[in-house]
Protein backbone atom coordinates (compact mmCIF):
# COMPACT_ATOMS: atom_id res chain seq x y z
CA UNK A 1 -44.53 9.88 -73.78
CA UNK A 2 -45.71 12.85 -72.90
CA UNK A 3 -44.81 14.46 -69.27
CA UNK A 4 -47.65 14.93 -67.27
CA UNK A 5 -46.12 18.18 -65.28
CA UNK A 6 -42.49 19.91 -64.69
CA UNK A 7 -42.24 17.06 -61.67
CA UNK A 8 -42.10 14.52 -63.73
CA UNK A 9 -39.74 15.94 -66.48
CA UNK A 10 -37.69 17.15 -63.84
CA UNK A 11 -37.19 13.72 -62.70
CA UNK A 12 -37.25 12.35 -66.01
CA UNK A 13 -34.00 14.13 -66.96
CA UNK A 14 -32.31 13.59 -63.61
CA UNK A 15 -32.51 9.98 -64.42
CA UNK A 16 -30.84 10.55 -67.75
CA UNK A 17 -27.39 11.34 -66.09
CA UNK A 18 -26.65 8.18 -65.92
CA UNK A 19 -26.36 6.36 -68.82
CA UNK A 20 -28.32 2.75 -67.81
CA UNK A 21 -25.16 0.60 -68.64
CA UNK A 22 -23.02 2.95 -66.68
CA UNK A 23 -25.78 2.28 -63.73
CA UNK A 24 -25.78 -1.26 -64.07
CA UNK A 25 -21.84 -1.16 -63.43
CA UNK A 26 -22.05 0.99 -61.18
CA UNK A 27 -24.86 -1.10 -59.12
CA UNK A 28 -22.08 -4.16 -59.29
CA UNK A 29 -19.53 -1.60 -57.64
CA UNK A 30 -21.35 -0.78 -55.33
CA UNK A 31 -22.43 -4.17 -53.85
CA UNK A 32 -18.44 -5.20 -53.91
CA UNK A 33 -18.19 -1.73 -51.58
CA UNK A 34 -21.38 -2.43 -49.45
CA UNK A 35 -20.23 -6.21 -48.72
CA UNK A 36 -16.51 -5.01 -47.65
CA UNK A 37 -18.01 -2.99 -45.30
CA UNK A 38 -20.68 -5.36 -44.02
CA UNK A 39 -17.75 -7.92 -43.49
CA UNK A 40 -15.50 -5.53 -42.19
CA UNK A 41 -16.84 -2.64 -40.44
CA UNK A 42 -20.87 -3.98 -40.69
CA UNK A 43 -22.03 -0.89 -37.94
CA UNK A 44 -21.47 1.53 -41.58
CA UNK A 45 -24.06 -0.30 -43.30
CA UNK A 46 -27.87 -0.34 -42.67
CA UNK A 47 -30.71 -1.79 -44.84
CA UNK A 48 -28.15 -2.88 -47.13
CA UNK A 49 -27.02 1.08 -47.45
CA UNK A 50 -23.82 2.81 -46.38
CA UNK A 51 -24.35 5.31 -43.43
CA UNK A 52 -21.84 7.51 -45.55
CA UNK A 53 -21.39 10.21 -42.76
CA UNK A 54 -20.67 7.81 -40.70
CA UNK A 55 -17.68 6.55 -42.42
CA UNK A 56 -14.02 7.47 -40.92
CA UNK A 57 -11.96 8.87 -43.87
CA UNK A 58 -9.14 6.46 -43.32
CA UNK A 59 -11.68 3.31 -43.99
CA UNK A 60 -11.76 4.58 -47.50
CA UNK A 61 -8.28 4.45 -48.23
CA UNK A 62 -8.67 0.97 -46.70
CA UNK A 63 -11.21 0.18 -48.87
CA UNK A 64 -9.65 1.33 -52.26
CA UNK A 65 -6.17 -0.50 -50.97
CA UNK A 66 -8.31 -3.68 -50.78
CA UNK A 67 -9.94 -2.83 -54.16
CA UNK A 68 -6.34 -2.39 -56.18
CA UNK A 69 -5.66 -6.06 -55.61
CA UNK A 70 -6.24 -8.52 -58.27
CA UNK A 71 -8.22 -11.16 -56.62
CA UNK A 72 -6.65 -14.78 -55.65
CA UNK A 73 -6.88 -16.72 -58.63
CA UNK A 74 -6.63 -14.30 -61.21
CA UNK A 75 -3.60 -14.21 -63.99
CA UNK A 76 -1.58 -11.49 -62.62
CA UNK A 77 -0.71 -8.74 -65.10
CA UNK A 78 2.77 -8.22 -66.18
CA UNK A 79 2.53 -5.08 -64.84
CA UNK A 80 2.44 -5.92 -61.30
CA UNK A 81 0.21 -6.27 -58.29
CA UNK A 82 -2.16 -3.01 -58.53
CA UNK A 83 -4.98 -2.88 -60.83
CA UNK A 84 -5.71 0.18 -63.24
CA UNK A 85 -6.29 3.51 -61.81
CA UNK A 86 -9.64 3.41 -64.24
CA UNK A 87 -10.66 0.22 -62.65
CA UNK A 88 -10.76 1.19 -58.84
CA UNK A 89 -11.59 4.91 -59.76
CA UNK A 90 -14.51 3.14 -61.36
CA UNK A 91 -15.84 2.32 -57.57
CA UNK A 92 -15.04 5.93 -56.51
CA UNK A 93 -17.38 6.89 -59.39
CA UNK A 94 -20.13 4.30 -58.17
CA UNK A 95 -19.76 5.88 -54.48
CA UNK A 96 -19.79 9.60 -55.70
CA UNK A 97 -23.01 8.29 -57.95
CA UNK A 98 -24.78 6.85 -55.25
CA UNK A 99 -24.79 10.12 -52.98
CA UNK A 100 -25.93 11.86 -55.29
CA UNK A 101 -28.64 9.54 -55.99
CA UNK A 102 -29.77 9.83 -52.38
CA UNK A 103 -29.44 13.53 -52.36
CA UNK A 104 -26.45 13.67 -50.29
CA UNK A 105 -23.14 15.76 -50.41
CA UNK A 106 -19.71 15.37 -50.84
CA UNK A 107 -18.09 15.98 -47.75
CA UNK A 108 -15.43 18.35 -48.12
CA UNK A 109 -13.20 15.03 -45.96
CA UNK A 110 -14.23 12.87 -48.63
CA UNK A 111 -13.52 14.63 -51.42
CA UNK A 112 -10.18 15.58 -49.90
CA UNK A 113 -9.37 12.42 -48.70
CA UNK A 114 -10.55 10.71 -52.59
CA UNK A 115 -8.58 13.17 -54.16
CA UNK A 116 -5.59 12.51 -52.46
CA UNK A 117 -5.52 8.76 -52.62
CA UNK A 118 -6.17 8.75 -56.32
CA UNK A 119 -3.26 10.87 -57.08
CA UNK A 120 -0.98 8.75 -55.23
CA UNK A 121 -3.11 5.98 -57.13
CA UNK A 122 -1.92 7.36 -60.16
CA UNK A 123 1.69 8.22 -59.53
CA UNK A 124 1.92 4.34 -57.95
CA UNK A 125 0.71 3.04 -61.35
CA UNK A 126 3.25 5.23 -63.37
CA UNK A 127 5.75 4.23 -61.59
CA UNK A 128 4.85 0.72 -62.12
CA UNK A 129 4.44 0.96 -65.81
CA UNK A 130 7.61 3.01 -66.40
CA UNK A 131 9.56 0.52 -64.35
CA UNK A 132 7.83 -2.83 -66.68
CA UNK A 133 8.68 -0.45 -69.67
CA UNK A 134 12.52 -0.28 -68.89
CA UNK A 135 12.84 -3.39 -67.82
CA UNK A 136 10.93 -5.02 -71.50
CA UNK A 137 13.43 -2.89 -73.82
CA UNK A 138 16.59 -4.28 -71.53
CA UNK A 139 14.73 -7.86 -72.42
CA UNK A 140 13.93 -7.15 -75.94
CA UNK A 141 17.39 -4.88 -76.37
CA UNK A 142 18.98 -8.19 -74.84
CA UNK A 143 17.61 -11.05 -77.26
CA UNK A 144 18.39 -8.25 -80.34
CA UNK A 145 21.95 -8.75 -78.99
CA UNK A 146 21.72 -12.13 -78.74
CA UNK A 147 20.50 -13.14 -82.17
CA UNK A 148 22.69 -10.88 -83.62
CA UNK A 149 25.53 -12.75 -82.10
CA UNK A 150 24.18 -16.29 -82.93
């Protein structure tokens, strides 16, 4: 297909940023975000769209503290009661993609305030894992014992 001027292969590779599976997950994302904030805080969201500069910083910490829980329901993981850091990073990638969809920046408060939850994200789920981990070799170090024994 052949471009009919730079406008439309300018937007043409724009598109192609996004792979379309990644934008298809991303869409999902997205609605999870937009319908916590319509049931929550529903003055942030117009036309089914987030009024992003709008948005108090502290309501996204709120909103990725809601998104770390496994849902009601759901097998919990041995690991414990957060979900991965790639999973709810996943919705901070949806957001990010969005504004940049619309044209819109990064606030400087956003990214601070994304940046800083994440790495306490992170250190929250080492901590987690690293405690599971001890606590399976005591388990498996104990039955080794134990057969031995019998």
């Amino acid at each position: 297909m052949a471009e009919n001027n730079d406008n439309d292969r300018t937007e043409r590779i724009r598109n192609s940023r996004t792979e379309d599976s990644t934008k298809r997950i991303y869409a999902g994302k997205l609605e999870i975000v937009v319908d916590w904030f319509r049931g929550n805080f529903p003055q942030y969201v117009v036309d089914n769209s987030l009024q992003y500069d709008q948005i108090p910083d502290k309501l996204w910490e709120d909103l990725f503290s809601y998104l770390s829980r496994p849902k009601e329901g759901r097998r919990r993981r041995k690991r414990g009661d957060y979900l991965s850091f790639e999973h709810v990073s996943g919705y901070k990638s949806a957001i990010i993609d969005d504004l940049k969809s619309k044209k819109l920046r990064v606030s400087e408060n956003m990214q601070d305030t994304f940046t800083a939850y994440f790495a306490g994200y992170k250190r929250v789920i080492a901590q987690e894992v690293s405690q599971s981990s001890s606590v399976h070799v005591y388990y498996i170090l104990f039955f080794f014992y134990l057969y031995l024994y019998l």
